[in-house]
C-alpha atoms as a PDB file:
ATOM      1  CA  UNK A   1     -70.227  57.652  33.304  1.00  0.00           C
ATOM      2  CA  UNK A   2     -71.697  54.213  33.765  1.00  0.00           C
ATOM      3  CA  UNK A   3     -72.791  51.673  30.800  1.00  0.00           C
ATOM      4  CA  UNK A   4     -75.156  49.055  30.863  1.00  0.00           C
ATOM      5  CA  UNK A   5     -73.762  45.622  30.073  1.00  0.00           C
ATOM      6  CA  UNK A   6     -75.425  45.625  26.296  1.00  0.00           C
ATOM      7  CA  UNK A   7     -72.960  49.113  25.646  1.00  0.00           C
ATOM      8  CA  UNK A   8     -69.908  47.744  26.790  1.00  0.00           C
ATOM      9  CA  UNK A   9     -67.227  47.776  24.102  1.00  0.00           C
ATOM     10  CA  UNK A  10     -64.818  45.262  24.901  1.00  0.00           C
ATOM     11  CA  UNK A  11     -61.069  45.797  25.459  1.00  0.00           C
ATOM     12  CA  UNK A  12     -59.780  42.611  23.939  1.00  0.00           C
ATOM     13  CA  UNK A  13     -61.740  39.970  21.136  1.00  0.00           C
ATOM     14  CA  UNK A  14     -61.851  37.601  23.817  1.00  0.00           C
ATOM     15  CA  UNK A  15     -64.520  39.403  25.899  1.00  0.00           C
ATOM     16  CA  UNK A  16     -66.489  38.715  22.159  1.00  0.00           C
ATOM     17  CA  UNK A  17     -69.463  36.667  22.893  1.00  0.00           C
ATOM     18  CA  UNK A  18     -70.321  33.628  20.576  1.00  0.00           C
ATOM     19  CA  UNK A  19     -66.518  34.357  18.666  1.00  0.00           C
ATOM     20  CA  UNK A  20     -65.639  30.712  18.631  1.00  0.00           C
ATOM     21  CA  UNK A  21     -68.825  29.941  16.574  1.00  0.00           C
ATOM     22  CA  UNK A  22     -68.119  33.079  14.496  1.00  0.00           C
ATOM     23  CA  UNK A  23     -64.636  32.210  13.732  1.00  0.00           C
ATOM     24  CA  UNK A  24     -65.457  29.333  12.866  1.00  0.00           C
ATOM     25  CA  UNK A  25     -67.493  30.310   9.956  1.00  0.00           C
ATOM     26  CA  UNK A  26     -65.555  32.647   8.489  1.00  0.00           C
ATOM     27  CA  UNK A  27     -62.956  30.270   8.057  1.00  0.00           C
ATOM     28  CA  UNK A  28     -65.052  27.536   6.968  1.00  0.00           C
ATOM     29  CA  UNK A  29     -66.340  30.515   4.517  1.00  0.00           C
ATOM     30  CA  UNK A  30     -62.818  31.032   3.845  1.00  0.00           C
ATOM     31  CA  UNK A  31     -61.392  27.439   2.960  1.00  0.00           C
ATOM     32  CA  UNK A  32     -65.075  27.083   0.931  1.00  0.00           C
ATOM     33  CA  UNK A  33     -64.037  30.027  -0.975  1.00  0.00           C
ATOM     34  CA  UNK A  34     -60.046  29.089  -1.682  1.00  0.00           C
ATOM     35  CA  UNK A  35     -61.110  25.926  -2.743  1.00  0.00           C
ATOM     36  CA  UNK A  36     -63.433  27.328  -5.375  1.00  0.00           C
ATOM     37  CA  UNK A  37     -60.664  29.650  -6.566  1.00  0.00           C
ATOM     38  CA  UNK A  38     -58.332  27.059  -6.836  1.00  0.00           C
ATOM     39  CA  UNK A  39     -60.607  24.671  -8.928  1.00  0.00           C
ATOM     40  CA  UNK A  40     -61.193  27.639 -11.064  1.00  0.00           C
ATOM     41  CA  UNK A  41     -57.557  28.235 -11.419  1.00  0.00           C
ATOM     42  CA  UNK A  42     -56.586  24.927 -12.409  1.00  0.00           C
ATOM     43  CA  UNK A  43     -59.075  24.904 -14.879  1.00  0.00           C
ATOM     44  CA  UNK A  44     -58.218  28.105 -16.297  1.00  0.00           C
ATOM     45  CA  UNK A  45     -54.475  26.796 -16.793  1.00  0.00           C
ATOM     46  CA  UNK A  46     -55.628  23.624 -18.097  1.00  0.00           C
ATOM     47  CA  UNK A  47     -57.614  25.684 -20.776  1.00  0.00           C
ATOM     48  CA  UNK A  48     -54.333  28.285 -21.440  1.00  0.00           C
ATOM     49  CA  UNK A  49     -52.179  25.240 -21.953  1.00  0.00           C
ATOM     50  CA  UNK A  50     -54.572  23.519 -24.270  1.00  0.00           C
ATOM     51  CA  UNK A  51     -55.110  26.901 -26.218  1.00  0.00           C
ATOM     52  CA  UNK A  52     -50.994  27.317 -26.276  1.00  0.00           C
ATOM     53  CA  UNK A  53     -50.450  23.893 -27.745  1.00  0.00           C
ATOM     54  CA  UNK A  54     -53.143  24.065 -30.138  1.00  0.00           C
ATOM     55  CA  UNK A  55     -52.202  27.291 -31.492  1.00  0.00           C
ATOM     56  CA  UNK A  56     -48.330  27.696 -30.609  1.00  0.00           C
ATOM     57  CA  UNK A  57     -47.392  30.564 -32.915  1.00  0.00           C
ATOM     58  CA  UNK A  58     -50.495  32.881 -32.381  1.00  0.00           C
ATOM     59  CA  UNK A  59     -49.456  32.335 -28.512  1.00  0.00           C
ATOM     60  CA  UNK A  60     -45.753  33.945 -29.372  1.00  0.00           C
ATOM     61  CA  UNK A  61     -47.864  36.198 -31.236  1.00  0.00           C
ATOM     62  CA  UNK A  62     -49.693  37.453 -28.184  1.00  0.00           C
ATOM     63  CA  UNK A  63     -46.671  37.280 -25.910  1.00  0.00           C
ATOM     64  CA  UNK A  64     -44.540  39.401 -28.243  1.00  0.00           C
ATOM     65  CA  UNK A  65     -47.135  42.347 -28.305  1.00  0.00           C
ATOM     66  CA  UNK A  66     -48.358  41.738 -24.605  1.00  0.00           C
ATOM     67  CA  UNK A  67     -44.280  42.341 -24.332  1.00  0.00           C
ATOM     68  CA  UNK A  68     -44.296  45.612 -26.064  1.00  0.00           C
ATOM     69  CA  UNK A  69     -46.882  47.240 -24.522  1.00  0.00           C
ATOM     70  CA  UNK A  70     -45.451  46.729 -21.247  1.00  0.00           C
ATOM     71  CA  UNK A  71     -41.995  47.694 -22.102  1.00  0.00           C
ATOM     72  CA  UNK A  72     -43.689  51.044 -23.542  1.00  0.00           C
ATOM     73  CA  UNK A  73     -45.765  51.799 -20.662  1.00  0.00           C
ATOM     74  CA  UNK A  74     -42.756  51.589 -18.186  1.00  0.00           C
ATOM     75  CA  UNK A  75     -40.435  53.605 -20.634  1.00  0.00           C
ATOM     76  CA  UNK A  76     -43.150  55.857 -20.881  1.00  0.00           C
ATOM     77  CA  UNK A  77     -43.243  56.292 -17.053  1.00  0.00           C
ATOM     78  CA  UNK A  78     -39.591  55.951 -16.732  1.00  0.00           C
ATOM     79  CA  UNK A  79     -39.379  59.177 -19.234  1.00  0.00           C
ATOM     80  CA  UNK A  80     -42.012  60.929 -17.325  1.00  0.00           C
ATOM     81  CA  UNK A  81     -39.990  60.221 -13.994  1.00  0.00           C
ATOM     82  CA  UNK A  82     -36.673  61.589 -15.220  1.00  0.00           C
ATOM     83  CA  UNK A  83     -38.458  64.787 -16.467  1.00  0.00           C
ATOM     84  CA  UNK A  84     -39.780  65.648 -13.076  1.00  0.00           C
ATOM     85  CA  UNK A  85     -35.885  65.581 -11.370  1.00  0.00           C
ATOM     86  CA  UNK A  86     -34.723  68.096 -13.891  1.00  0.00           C
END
C-alpha cells in the first residue's frame, strides 16, 4: 500500500513541518496566558487581604463555617466509606 507524500503520518514530531514556528506560538500563547493569570491572582489576593483587614471578624466568621462544612462533608463520606466494608 503506497501513500502520497501529503498522507504520510509521521513517525516522530520532528518529521512535523513548520513545528519550530508552531511551538513557538503556543508557548508565546502560553507565557501570554500565565502572565495574565498571575496579574489576576495578585490582584485577587491584594483584594482578599484588604477585605480581611477591613472586616477581621466577619473573615473568622466565614472561615469557621467554610470549616464546618468541610469537616461534615468528609465525615459524611468517611461514614459512607465504613458502611460499605461491613
Amino acid at each position: 500500500m503506497e501513500q502520497t507524500q501529503a498522507g504520510k503520518i509521521p513517525s516522530n514530531v520532528q518529521e512535523v513541518p513548520g513545528r519550530d514556528e508552531t511551538l513557538q506560538a503556543a508557548r508565546e500563547r502560553l507565557n501570554q496566558t500565565l502572565a495574565g493569570v498571575g496579574e489576576q491572582a495578585k490582584y485577587a489576593a491584594e483584594y482578599a487581604d484588604e477585605a480581611v483587614h477591613n472586616n477581621p471578624w466577619i473573615s473568622v466568621g466565614i472561615g469557621f463555617g467554610v470549616g464546618v462544612a468541610v469537616g461534615a462533608l468528609i465525615a459524611i463520606a468517611a461514614g459512607s466509606r465504613s458502611s460499605h466494608f461491613r
